[in-house]
PDB file of N, CA and C in Angstrom:
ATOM      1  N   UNK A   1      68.440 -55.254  17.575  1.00  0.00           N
ATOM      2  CA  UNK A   1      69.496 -54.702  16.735  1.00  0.00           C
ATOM      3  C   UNK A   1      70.787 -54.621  17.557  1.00  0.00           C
ATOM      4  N   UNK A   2      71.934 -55.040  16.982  1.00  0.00           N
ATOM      5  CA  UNK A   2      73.055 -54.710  17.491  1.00  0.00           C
ATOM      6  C   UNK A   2      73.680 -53.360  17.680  1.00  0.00           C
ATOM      7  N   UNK A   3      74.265 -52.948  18.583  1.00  0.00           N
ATOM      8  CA  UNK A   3      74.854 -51.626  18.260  1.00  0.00           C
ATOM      9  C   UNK A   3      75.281 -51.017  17.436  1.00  0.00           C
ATOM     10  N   UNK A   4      76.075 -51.869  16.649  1.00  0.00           N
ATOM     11  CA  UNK A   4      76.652 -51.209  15.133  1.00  0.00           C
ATOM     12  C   UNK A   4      75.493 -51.010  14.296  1.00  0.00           C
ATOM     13  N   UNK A   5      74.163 -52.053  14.308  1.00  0.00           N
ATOM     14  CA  UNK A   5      72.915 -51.780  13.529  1.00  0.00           C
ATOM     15  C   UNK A   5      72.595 -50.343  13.997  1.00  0.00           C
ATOM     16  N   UNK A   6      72.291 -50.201  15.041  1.00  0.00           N
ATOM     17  CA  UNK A   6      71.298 -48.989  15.974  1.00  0.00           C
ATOM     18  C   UNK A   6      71.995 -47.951  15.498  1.00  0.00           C
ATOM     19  N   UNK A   7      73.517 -48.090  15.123  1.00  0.00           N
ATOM     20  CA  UNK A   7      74.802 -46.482  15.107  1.00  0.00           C
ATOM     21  C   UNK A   7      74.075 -46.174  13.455  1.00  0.00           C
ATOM     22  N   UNK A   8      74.403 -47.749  13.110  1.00  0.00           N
ATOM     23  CA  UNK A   8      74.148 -47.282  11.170  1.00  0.00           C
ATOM     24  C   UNK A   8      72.288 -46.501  10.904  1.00  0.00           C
ATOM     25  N   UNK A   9      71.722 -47.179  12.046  1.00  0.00           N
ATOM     26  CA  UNK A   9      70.382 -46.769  11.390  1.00  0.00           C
ATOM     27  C   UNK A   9      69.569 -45.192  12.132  1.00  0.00           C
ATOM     28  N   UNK A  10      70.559 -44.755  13.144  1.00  0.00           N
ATOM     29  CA  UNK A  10      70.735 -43.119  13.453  1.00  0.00           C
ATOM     30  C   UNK A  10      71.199 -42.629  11.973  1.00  0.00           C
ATOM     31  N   UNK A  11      72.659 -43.107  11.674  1.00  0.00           N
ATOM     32  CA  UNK A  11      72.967 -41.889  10.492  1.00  0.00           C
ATOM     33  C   UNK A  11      72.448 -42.176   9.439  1.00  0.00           C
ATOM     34  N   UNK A  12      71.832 -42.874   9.402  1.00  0.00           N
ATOM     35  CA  UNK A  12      70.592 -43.729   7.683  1.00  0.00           C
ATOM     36  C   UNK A  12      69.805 -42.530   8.058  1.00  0.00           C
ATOM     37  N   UNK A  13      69.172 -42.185   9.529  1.00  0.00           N
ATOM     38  CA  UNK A  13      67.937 -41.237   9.576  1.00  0.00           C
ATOM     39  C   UNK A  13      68.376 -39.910   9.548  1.00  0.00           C
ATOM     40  N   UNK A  14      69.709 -39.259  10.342  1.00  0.00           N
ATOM     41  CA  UNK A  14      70.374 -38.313   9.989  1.00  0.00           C
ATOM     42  C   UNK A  14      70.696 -37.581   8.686  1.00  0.00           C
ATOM     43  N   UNK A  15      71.355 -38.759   7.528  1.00  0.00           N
ATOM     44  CA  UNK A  15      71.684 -38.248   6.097  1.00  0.00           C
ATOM     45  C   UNK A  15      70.249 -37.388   5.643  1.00  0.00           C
ATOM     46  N   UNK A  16      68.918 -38.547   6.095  1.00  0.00           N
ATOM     47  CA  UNK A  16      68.089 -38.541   5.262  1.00  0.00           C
ATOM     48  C   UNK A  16      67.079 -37.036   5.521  1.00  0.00           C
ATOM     49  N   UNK A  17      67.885 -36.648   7.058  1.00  0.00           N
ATOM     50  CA  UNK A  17      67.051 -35.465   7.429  1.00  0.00           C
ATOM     51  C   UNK A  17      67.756 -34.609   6.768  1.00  0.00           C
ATOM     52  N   UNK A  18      69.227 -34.820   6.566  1.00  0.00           N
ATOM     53  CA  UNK A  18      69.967 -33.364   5.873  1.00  0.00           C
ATOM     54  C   UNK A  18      69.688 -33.138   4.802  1.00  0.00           C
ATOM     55  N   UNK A  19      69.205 -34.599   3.803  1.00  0.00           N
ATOM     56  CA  UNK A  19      68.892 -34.548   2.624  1.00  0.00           C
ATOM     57  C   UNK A  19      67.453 -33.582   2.445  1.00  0.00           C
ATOM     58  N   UNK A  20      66.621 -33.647   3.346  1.00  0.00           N
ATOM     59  CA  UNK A  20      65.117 -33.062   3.274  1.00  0.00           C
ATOM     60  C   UNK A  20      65.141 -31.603   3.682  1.00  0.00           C
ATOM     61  N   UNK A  21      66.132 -31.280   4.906  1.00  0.00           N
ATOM     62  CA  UNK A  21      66.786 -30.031   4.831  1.00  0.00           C
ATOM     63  C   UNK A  21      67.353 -28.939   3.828  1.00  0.00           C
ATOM     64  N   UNK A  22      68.289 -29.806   2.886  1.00  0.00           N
ATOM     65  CA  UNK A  22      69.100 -29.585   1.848  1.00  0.00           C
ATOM     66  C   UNK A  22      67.658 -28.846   0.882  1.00  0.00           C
ATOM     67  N   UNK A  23      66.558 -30.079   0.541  1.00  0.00           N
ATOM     68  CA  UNK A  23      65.741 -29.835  -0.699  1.00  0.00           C
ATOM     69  C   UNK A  23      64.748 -28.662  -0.095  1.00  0.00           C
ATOM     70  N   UNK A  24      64.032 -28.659   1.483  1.00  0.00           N
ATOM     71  CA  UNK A  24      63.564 -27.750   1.862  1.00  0.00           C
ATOM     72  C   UNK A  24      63.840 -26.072   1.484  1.00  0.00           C
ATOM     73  N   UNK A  25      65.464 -26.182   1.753  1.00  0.00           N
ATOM     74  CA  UNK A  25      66.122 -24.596   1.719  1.00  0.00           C
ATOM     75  C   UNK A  25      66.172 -24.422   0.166  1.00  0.00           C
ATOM     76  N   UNK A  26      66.344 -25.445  -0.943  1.00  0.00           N
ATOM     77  CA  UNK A  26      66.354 -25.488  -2.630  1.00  0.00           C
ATOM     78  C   UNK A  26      64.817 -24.393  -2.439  1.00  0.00           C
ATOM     79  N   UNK A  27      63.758 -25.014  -2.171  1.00  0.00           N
ATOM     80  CA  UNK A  27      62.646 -24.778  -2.394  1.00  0.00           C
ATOM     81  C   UNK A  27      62.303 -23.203  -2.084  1.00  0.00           C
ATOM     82  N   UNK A  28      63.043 -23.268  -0.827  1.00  0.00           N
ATOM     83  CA  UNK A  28      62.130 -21.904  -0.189  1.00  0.00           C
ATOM     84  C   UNK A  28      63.384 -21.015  -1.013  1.00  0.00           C
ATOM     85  N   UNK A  29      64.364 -20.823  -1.222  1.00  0.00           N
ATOM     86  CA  UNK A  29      65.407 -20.144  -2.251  1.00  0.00           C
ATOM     87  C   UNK A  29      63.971 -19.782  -3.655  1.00  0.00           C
ATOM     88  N   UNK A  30      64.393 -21.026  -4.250  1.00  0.00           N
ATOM     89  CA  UNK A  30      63.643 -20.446  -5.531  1.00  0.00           C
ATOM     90  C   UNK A  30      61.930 -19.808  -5.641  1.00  0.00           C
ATOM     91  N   UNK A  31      61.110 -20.209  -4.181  1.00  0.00           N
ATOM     92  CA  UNK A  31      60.284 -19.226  -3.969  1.00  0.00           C
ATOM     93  C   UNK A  31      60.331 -17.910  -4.102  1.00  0.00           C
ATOM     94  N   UNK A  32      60.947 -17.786  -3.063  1.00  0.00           N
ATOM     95  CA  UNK A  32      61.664 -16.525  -2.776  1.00  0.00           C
ATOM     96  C   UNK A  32      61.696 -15.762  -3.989  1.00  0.00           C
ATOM     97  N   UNK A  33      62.628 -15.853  -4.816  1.00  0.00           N
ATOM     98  CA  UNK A  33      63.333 -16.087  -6.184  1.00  0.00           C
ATOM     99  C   UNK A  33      61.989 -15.850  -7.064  1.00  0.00           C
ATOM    100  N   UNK A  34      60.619 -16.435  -6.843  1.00  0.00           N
ATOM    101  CA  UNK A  34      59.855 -16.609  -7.743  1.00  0.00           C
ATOM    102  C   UNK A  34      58.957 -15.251  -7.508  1.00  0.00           C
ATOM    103  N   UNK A  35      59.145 -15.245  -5.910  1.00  0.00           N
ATOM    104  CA  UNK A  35      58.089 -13.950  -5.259  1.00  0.00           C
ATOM    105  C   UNK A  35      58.825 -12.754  -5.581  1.00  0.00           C
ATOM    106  N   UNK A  36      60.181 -12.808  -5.877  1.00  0.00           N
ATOM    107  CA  UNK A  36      61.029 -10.907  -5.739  1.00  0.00           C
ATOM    108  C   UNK A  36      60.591 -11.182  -7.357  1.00  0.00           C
ATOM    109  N   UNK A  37      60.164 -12.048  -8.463  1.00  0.00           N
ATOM    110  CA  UNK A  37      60.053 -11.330  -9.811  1.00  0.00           C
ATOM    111  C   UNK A  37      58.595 -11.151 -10.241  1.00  0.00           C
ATOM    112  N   UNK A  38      57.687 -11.682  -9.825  1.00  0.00           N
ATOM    113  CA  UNK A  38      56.555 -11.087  -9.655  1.00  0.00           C
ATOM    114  C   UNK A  38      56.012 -10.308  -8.453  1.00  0.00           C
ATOM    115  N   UNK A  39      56.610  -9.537  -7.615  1.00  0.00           N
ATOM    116  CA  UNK A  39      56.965  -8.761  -7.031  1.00  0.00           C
ATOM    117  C   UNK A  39      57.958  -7.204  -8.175  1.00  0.00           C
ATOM    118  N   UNK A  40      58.399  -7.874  -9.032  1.00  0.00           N
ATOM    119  CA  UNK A  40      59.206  -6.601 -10.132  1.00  0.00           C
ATOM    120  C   UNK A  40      58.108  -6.392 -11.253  1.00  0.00           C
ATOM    121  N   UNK A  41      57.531  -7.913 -11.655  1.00  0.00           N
ATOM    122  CA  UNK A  41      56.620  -7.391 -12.688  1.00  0.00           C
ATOM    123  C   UNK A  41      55.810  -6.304 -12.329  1.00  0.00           C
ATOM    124  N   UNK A  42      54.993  -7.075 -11.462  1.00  0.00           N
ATOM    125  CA  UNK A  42      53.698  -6.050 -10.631  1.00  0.00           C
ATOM    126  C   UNK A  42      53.946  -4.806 -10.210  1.00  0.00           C
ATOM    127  N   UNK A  43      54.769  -4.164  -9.924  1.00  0.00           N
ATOM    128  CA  UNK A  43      55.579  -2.646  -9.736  1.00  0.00           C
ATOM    129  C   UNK A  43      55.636  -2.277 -11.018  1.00  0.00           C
ATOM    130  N   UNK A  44      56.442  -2.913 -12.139  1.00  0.00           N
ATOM    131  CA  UNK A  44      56.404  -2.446 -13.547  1.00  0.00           C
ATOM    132  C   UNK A  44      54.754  -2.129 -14.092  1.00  0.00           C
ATOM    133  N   UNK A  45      54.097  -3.158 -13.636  1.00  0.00           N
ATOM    134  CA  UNK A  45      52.959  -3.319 -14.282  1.00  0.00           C
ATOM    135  C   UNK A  45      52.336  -2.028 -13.685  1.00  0.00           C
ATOM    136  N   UNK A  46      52.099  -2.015 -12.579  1.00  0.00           N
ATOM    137  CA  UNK A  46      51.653  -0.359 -11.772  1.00  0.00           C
ATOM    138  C   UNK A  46      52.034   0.581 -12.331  1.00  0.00           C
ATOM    139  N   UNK A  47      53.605   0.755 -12.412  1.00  0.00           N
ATOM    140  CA  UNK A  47      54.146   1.870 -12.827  1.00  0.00           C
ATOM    141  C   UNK A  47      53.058   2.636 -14.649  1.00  0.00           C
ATOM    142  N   UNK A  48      53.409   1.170 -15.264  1.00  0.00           N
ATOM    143  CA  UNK A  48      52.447   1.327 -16.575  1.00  0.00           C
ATOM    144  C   UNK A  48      51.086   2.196 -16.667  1.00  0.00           C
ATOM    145  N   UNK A  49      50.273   1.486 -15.269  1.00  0.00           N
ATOM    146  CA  UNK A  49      49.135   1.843 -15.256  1.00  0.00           C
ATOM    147  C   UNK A  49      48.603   3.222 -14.288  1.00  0.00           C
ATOM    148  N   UNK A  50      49.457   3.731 -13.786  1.00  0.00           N
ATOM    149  CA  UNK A  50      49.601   4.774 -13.280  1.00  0.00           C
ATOM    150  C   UNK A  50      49.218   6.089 -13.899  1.00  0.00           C
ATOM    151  N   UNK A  51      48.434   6.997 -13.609  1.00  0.00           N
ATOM    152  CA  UNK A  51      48.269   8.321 -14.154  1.00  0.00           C
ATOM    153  C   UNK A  51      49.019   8.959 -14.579  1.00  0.00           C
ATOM    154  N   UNK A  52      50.298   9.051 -13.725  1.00  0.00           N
ATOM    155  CA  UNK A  52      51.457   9.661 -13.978  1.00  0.00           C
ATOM    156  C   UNK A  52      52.199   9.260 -15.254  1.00  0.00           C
ATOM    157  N   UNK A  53      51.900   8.040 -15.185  1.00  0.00           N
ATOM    158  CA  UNK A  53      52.924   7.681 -16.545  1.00  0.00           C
ATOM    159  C   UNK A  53      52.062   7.650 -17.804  1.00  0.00           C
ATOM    160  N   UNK A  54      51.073   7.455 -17.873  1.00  0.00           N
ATOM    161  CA  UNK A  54      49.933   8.110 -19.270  1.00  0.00           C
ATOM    162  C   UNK A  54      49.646   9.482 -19.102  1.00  0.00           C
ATOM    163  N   UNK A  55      50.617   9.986 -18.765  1.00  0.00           N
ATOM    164  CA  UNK A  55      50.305  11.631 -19.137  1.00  0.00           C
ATOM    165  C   UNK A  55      52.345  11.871 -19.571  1.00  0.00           C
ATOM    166  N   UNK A  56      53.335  11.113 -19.287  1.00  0.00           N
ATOM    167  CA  UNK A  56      54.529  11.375 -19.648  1.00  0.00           C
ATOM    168  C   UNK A  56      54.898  11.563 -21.033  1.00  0.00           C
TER     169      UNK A  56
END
């Protein structure tokens, strides 16, 4: 490969890591995201089933 090949095919592998970076952090966001609302249900749902609150 020529040098200009070898330069282009670093940032071909570069883009492609930021790109997998980019979708990685998408992912673990809307985890996250998925764990704090069943994390709210399940507290609601407790709260429901709680002694305290069948006697309110």
């Amino acid at each position: 490969m020529s040098p200009v090949e070898q330069y282009l095919f670093v940032i071909y592998h570069i883009l492609k890591l930021q790109h997998h970076a980019v979708t990685l952090t998408t992912l673990a966001q809307r985890n996250n995201c998925i764990a704090h609302l069943l994390q709210e249900r399940w507290r609601c749902f407790a709260r429901q089933r709680s002694p305290a609150a069948s006697r309110g």
